[in-house]
Protein backbone atom coordinates (compact mmCIF):
# COMPACT_ATOMS: atom_id res chain seq x y z
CA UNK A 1 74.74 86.63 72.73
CA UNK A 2 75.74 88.49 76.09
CA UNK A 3 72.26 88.84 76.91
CA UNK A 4 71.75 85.23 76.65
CA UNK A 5 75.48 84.86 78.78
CA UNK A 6 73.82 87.38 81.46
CA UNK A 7 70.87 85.78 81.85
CA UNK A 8 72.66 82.10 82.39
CA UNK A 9 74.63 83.90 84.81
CA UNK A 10 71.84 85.45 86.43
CA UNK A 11 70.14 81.80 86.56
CA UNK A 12 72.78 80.55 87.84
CA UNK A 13 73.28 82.39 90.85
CA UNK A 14 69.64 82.38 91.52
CA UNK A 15 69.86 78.51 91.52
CA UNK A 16 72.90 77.99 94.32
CA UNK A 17 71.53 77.43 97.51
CA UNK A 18 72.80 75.92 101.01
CA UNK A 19 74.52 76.84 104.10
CA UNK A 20 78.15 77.57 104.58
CA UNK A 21 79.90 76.68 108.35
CA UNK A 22 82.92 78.96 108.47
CA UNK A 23 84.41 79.54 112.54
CA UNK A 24 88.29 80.43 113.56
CA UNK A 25 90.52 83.34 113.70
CA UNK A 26 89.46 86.48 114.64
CA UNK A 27 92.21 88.33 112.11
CA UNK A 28 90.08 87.08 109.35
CA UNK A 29 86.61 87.25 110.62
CA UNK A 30 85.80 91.00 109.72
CA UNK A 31 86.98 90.01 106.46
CA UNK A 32 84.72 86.85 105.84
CA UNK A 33 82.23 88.59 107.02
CA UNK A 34 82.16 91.12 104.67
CA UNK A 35 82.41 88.41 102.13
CA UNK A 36 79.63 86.29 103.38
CA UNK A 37 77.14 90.09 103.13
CA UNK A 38 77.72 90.75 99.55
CA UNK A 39 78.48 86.95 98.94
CA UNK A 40 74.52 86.38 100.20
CA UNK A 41 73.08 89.22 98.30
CA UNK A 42 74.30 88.44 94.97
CA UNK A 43 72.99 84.76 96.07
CA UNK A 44 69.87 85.20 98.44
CA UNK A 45 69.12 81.25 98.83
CA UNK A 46 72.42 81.06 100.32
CA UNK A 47 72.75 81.20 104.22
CA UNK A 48 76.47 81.58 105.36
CA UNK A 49 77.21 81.17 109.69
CA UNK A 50 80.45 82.89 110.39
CA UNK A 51 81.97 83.19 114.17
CA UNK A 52 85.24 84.09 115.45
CA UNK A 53 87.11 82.15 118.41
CA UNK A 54 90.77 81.78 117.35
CA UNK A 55 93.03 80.24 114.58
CA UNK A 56 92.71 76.82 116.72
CA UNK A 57 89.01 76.75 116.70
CA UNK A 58 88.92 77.18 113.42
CA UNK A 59 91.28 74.25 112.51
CA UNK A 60 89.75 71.97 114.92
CA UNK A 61 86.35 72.88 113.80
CA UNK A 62 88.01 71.98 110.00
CA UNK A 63 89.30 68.66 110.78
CA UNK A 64 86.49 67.55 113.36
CA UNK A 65 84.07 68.13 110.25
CA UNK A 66 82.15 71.04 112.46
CA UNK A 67 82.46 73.36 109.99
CA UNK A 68 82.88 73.87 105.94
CA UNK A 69 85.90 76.09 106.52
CA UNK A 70 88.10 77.18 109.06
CA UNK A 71 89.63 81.09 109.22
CA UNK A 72 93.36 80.34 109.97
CA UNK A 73 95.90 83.05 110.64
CA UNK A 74 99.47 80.98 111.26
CA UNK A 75 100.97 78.59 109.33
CA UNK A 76 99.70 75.23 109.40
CA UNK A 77 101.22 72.84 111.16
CA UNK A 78 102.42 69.16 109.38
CA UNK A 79 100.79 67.43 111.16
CA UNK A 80 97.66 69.08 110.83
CA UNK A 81 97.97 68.62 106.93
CA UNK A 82 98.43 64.96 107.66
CA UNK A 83 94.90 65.25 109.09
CA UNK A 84 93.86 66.66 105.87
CA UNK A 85 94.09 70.30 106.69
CA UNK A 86 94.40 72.09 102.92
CA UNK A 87 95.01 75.48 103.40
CA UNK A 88 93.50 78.21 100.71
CA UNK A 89 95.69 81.82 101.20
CA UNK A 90 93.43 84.85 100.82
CA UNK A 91 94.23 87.83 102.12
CA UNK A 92 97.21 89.24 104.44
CA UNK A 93 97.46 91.35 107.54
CA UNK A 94 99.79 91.60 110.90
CA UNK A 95 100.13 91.54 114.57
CA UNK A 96 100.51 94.75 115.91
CA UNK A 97 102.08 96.52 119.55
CA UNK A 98 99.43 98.74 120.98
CA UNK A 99 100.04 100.20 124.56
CA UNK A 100 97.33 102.86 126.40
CA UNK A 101 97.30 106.29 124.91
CA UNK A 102 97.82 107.50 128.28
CA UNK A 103 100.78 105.47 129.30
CA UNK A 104 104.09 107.20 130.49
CA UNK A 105 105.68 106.31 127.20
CA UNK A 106 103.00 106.59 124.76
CA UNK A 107 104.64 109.81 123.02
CA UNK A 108 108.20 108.60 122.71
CA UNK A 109 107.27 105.30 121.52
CA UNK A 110 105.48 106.93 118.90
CA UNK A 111 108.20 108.45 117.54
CA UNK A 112 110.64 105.53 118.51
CA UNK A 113 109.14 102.71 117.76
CA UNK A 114 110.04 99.43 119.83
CA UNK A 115 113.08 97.02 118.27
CA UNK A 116 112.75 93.22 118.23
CA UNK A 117 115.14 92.62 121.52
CA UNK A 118 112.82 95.23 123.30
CA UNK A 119 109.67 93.27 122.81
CA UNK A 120 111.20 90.56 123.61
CA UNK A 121 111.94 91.36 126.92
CA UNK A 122 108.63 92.64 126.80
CA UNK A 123 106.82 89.28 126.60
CA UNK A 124 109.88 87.03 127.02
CA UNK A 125 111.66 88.09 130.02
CA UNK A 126 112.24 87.74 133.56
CA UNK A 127 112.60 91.03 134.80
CA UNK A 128 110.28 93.18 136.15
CA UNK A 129 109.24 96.16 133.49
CA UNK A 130 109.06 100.07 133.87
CA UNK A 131 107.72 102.58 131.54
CA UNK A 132 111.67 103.92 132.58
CA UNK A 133 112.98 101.16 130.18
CA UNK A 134 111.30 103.00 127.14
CA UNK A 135 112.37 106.65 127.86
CA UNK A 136 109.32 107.38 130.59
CA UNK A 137 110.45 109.60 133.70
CA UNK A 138 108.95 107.31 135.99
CA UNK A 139 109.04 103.32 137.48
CA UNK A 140 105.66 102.81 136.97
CA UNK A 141 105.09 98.97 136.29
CA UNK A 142 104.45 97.90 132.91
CA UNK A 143 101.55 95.98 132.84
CA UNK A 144 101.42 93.08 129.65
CA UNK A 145 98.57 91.40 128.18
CA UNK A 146 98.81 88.22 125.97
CA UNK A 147 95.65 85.75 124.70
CA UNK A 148 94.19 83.30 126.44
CA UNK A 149 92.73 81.52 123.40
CA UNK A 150 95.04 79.14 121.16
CA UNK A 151 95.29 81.37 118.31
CA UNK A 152 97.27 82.63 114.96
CA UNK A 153 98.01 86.21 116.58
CA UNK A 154 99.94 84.85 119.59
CA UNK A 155 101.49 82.05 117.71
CA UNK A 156 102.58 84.81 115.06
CA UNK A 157 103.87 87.08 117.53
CA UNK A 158 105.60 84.42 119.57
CA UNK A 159 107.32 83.43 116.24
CA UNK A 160 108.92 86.64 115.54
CA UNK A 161 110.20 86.67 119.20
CA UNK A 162 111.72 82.92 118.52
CA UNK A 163 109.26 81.45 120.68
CA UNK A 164 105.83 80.19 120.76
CA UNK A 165 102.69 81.23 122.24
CA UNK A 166 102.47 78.90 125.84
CA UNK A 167 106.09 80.79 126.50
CA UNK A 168 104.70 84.26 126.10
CA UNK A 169 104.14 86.21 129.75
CA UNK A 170 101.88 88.48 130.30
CA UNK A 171 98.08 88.55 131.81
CA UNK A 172 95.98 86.55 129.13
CA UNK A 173 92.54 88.00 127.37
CA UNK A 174 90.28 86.18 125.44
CA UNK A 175 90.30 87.41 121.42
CA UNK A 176 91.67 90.63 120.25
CA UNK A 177 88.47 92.59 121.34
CA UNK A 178 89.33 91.08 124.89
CA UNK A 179 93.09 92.63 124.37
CA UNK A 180 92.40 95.72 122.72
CA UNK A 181 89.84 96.79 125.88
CA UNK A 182 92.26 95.20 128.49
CA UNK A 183 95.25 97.39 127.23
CA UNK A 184 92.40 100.61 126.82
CA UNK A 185 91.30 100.23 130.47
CA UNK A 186 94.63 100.16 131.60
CA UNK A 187 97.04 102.83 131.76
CA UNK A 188 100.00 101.07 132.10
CA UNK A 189 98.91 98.16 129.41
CA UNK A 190 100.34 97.12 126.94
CA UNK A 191 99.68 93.82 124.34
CA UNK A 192 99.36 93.08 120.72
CA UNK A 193 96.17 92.49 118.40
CA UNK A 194 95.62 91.59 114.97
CA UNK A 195 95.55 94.71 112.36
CA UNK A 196 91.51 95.73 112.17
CA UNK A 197 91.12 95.95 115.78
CA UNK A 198 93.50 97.99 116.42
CA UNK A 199 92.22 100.53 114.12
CA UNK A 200 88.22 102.28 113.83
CA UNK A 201 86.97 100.62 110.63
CA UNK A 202 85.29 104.01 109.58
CA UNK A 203 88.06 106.89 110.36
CA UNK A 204 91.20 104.16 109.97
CA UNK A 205 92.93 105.88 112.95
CA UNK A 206 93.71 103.55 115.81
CA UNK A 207 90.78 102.69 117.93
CA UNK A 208 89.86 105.52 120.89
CA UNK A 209 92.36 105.23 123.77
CA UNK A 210 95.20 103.37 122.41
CA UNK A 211 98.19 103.64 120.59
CA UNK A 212 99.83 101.34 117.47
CA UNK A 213 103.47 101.08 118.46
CA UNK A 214 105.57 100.54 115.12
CA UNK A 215 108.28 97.86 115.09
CA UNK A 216 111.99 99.45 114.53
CA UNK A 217 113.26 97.24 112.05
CA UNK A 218 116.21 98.96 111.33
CA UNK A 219 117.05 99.47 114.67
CA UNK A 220 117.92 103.18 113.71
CA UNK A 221 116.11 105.14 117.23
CA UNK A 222 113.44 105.93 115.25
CA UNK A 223 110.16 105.27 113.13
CA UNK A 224 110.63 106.33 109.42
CA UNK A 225 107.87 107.56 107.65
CA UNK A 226 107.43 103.66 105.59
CA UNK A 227 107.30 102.20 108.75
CA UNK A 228 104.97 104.26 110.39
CA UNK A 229 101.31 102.47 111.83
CA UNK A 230 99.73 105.93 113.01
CA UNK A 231 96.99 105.24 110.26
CA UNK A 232 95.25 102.24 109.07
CA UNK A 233 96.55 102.98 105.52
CA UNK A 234 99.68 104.28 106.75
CA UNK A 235 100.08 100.13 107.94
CA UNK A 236 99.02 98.56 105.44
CA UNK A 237 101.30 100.41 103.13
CA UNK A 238 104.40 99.02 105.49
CA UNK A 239 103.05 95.49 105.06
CA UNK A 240 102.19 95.41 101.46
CA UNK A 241 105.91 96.87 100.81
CA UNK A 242 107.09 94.32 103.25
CA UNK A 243 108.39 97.11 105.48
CA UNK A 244 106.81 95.76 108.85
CA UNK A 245 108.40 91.89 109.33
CA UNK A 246 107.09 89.20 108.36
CA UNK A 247 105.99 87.58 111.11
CA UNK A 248 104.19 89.45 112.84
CA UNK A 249 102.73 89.91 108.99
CA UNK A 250 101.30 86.87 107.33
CA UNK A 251 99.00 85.34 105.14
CA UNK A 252 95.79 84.59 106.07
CA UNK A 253 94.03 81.53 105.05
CA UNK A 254 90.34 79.35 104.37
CA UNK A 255 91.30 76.16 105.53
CA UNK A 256 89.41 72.77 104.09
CA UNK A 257 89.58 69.03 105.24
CA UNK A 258 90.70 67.31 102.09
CA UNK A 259 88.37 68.26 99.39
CA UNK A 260 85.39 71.09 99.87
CA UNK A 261 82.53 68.46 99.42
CA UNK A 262 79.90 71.18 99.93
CA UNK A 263 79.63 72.90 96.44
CA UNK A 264 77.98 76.42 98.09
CA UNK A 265 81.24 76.36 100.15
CA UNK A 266 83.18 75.65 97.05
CA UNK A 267 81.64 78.50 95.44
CA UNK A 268 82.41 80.96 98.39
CA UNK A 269 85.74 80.79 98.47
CA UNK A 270 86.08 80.71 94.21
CA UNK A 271 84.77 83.89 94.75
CA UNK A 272 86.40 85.24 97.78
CA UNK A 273 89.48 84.72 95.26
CA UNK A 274 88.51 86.83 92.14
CA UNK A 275 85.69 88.81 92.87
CA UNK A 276 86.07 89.35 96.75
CA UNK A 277 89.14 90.69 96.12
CA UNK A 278 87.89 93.78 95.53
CA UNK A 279 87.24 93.89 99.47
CA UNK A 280 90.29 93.26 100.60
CA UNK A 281 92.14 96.69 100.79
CA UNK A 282 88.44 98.39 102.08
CA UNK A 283 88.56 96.01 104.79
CA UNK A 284 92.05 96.98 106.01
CA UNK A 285 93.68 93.87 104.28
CA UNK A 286 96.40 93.66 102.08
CA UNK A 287 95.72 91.92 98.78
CA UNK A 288 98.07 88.97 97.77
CA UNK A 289 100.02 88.62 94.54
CA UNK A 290 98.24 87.64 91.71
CA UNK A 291 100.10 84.28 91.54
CA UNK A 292 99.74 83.50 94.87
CA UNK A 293 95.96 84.02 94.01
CA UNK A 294 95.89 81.85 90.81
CA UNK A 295 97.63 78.89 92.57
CA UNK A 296 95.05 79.17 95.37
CA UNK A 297 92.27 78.64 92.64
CA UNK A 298 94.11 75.62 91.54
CA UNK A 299 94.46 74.22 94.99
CA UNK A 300 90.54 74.71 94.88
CA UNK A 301 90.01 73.05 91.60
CA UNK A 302 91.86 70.00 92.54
C-alpha cells in the first residue's frame, strides 16, 4: 500500500505544470526564492518568475491581475481588501538600524543600542544631527538614508515611529540593496533595511562594512544580551521571543486577488505552508505559530 501511495504521489507531482507570477517586497524575496528552487525541482514542469521591487509593487501587481501573487511586508490596507487583496501570512522578519562600521559612533551604539525617541529624531526631526548626539567626540553630520520605493520596510519603520513612510527624512535609495550600499559607502550613513540584507547569508554576521544597531526597548543605556542583533541568529532569536518590537517586526505575507484561480499557484503556496517551512529559519526567517499557519491553509482552501 505505501508503495502504491508513493507512486500516486510521485505521479502527481510529475503531472503539475504551469507558470507562477510572484513580484513585491524585497523582505520576502530571498525567501520565495528559495521556495520557488526546491519548489521547481520536486516539480520540473513547473516554471515560477519571482522579482523584487517593493511591498507596493507587489500589491498593485496583485490587484491589477499582473501577477499570481504579490510578496507583501506591511499590513494591508482596507481598502486594498475591498479590492480583493486576501492576504496569506508566511513567514516573519524585521526592519533593522544599520549605520557605517566606520562611523564616529559605531562602537558605542553597539553596546547602547538606540531608544525609540532617538530614532525618531533620527528620521522624524527637524534638527540638524551629529554623531555628538549618540556619544561620538565629534560634530560630524549624520547623514540618513530612507527608500525611495513605496514599500513594507519604510511603512513598517514609519509605523513604529507613529508616522508613515512620505513623512520619513532622510536621502531616499531604491530597495534595501540600494540602502544597505548607500549607508556602506558612507561613513557618516546611517538607514534601516529589512533583516537578510543586513546580514551575509553564508557567515550570518552583518554584511562587510556595516553595523546592526539594536533597538533599546527597555530604555535601560544598554543592549542586553536577548536583544542583541550582532548575529543573524542572535536577531532572530529577539524576534521570535518578541524581544525586538513589533513593528519594526512583522509578518510577512503571499497576497492573492480574491481566489488563486491558477491551481500551480495554489499549489505553491499549500506548500510554502507545510513543507517550505522547513526553510524558513535557514533563510534567516522566523517561523510563525502553528495556528497562525493552519488558519492560513484555510484561508487558502476557501
Amino acid at each position: 500500500m505505501a508503495m502504491c501511495a508513493c507512486r500516486r504521489i510521485s505521479t502527481e507531482r510529475s503531472e503539475l505544470r504551469g507558470t507562477v507570477k510572484i513580484s513585491g517586497a524585497w523582505a520576502l524575496y530571498p525567501l520565495v526564492v528559495a521556495w520557488s528552487e526546491q519548489f521547481q525541482r520536486q516539480h520540473p514542469s513547473v516554471r515560477i518568475d519571482v522579482s523584487a521591487g517593493g511591498a507596493g509593487k507587489g500589491m498593485a501587481d496583485t490587484l491589477a491581475g499582473v501577477v499570481d501573487l504579490g510578496m507583501v511586508s506591511r499590513e494591508i490596507a482596507q481598502e486594498e481588501v475591498s479590492r480583493g487583496a486576501r492576504a496569506i501570512p508566511v513567514a516573519k522578519d524585521a526592519v533593522v538600524c544599520i549605520v557605517n562600521a566606520a562611523c564616529p559612533a559605531g562602537q558605542i551604539l553597539l553596546t547602547q543600542g538606540l531608544t525609540r525617541s532617538q530614532l525618531h529624531a533620527v528620521w522624524l526631526g527637524k534638527e540638524a544631527l551629529s554623531w555628538r548626539m549618540f556619544g561620538a567626540t565629534t560634530d560630524v553630520p549624520v547623514n540618513v538614508y530612507t527608500r525611495s520605493d513605496a514599500a513594507g520596510a519604510p511603512e513598517t519603520w514609519a509605523l513604529y515611529l507613529g508616522a508613515r513612510q512620505e513623512q520619513l527624512r532622510g536621502t531616499g535609495v531604491y530597495g534595501d540593496p540600494g540602502v544597505v550600499e548607500a549607508v556602506r559607502q558612507d561613513a557618516n550613513g546611517i538607514g534601516y533595511c529589512n533583516l537578510n540584507f543586513a546580514y551575509d547569508p553564508s557567515s550570518g554576521n552583518p554584511v562587510n562594512g556595516i553595523l546592526v544597531i539594536a533597538i533599546d526597548a527597555n530604555e535601560n543605556g544598554c543592549v542586553d544580551a536577548e536583544e542583541s542583533l550582532l548575529t543573524r541568529t542572535s536577531a532572530q532569536r529577539a524576534i521570535a521571543l518578541n524581544i525586538y518590537p513589533s513593528p519594526p517586526a512583522r509578518p510577512l505575507y503571499l497576497v492573492a486577488k480574491d481566489r488563486i484561480t491558477n491551481p500551480v499557484a495554489a499549489a505553491f503556496v499549500r506548500w510554502a505552508l507545510t513543507e517550505g517551512q522547513k526553510l524558513v529559519e535557514p533563510c534567516g526567517y522566523i517561523p510563525l505559530p502553528d495556528s497562525i499557519l493552519t488558519n492560513a491553509l484555510l484561508t487558502l482552501s476557501q
